[in-house]
C-alpha atoms as a PDB file:
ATOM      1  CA  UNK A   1     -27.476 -12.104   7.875  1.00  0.00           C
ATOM      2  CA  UNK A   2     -27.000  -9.139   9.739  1.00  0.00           C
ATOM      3  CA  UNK A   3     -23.535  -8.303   8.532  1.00  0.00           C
ATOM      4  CA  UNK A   4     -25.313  -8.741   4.995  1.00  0.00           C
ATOM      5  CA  UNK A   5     -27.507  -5.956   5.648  1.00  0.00           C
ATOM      6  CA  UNK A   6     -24.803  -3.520   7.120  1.00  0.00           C
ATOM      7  CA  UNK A   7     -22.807  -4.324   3.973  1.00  0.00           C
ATOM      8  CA  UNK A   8     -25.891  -3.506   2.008  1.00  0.00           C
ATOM      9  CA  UNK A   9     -26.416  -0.540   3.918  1.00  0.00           C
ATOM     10  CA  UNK A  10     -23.219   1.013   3.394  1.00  0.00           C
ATOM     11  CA  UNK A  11     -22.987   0.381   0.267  1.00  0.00           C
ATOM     12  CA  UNK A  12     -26.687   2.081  -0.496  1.00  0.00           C
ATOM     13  CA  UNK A  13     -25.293   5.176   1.480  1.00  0.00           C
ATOM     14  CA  UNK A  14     -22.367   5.409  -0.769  1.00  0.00           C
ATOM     15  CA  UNK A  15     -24.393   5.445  -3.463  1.00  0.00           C
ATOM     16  CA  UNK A  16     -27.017   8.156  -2.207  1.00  0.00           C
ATOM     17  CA  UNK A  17     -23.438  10.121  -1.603  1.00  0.00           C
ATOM     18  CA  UNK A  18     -22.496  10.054  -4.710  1.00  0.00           C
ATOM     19  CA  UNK A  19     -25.820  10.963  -6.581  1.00  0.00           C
ATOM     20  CA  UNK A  20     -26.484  13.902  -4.297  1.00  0.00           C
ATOM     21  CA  UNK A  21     -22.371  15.085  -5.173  1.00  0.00           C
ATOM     22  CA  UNK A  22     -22.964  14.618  -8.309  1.00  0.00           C
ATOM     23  CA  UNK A  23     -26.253  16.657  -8.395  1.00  0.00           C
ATOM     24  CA  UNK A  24     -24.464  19.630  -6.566  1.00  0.00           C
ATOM     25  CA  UNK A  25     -22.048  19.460  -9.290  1.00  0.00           C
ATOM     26  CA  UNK A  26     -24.688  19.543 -11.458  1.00  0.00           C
ATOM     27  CA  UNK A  27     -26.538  22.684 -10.208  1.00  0.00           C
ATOM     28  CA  UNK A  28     -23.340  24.407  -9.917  1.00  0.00           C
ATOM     29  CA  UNK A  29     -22.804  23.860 -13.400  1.00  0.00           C
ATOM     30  CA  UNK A  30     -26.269  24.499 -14.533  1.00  0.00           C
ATOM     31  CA  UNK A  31     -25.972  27.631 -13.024  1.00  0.00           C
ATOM     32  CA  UNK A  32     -22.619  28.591 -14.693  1.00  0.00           C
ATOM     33  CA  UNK A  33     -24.429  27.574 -18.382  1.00  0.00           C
ATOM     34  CA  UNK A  34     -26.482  30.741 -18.139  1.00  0.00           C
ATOM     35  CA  UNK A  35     -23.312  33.708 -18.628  1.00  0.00           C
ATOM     36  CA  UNK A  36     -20.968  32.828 -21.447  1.00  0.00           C
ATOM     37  CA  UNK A  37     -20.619  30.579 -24.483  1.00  0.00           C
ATOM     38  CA  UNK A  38     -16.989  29.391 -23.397  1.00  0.00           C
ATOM     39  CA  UNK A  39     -18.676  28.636 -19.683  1.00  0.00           C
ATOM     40  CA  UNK A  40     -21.572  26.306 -22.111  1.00  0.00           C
ATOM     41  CA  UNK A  41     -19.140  24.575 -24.164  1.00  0.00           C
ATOM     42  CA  UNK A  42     -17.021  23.822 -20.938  1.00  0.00           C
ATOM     43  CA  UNK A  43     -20.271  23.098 -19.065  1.00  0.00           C
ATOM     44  CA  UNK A  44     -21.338  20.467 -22.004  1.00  0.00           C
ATOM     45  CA  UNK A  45     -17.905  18.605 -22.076  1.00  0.00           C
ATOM     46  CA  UNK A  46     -17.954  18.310 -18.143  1.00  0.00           C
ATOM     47  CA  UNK A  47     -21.463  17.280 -18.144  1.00  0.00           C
ATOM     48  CA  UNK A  48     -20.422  14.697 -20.611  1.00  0.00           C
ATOM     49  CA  UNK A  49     -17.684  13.931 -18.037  1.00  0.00           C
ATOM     50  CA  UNK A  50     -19.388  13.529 -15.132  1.00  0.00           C
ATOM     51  CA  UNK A  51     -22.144  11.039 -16.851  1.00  0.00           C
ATOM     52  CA  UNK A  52     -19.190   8.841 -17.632  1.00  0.00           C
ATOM     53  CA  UNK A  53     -18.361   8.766 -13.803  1.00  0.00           C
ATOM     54  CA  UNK A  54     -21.732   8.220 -12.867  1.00  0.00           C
ATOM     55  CA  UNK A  55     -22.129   5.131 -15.429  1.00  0.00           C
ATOM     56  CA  UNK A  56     -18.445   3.912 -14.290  1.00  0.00           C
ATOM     57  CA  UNK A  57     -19.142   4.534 -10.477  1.00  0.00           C
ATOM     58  CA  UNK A  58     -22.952   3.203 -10.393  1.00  0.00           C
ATOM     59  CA  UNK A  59     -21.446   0.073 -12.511  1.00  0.00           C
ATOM     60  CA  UNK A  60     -18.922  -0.719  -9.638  1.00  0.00           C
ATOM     61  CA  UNK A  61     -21.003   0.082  -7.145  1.00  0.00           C
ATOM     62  CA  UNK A  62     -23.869  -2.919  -8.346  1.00  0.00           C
ATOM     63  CA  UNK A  63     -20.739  -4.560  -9.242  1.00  0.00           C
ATOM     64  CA  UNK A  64     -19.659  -4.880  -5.586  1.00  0.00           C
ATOM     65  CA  UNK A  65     -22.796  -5.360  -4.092  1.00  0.00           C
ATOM     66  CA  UNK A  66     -23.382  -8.377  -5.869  1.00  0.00           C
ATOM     67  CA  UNK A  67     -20.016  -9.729  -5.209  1.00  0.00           C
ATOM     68  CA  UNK A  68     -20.741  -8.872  -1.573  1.00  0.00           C
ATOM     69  CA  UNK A  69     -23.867 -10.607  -1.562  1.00  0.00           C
ATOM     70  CA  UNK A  70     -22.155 -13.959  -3.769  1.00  0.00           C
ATOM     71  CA  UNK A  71     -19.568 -14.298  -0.891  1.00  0.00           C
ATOM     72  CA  UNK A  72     -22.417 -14.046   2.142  1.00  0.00           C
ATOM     73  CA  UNK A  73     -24.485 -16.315   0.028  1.00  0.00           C
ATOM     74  CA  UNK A  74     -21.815 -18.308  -1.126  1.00  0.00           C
ATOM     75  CA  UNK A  75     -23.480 -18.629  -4.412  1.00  0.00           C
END
């Protein structure tokens, strides 16, 4: 049981990781929307970039855990 939980606990701090990147990235490029039109239109098709990782990444993630928790459980 207790290598469950350090699996679940790394795998919850990989997670936290990557939404607080991801917001960085996001702030960086909220900033940048505010100058020029080229800066927006980049700024849009990034954003629409980066929600595509996040759905991929987050999906994995889950994905993982529950195979992780499967194999402890033997399920």
């Amino acid at each position: 049981m207790q290598s469950l939980l350090k699996k679940i606990n790394h795998k919850i701090n990989g997670v936290i990781f990557t939404f607080t990147s991801t917001g960085v990235i996001l702030l960086i490029l909220g900033v940048l929307i505010v100058w020029t039109d080229f800066v927006l239109r980049l700024t849009v098709g990034l954003l629409v970039i980066v929600m595509a990782y996040i759905f991929f990444y987050s999906g994995y993630r889950i994905w993982s855990l529950k195979r992780e928790i499967e194999k402890h459980f033997k399920l």
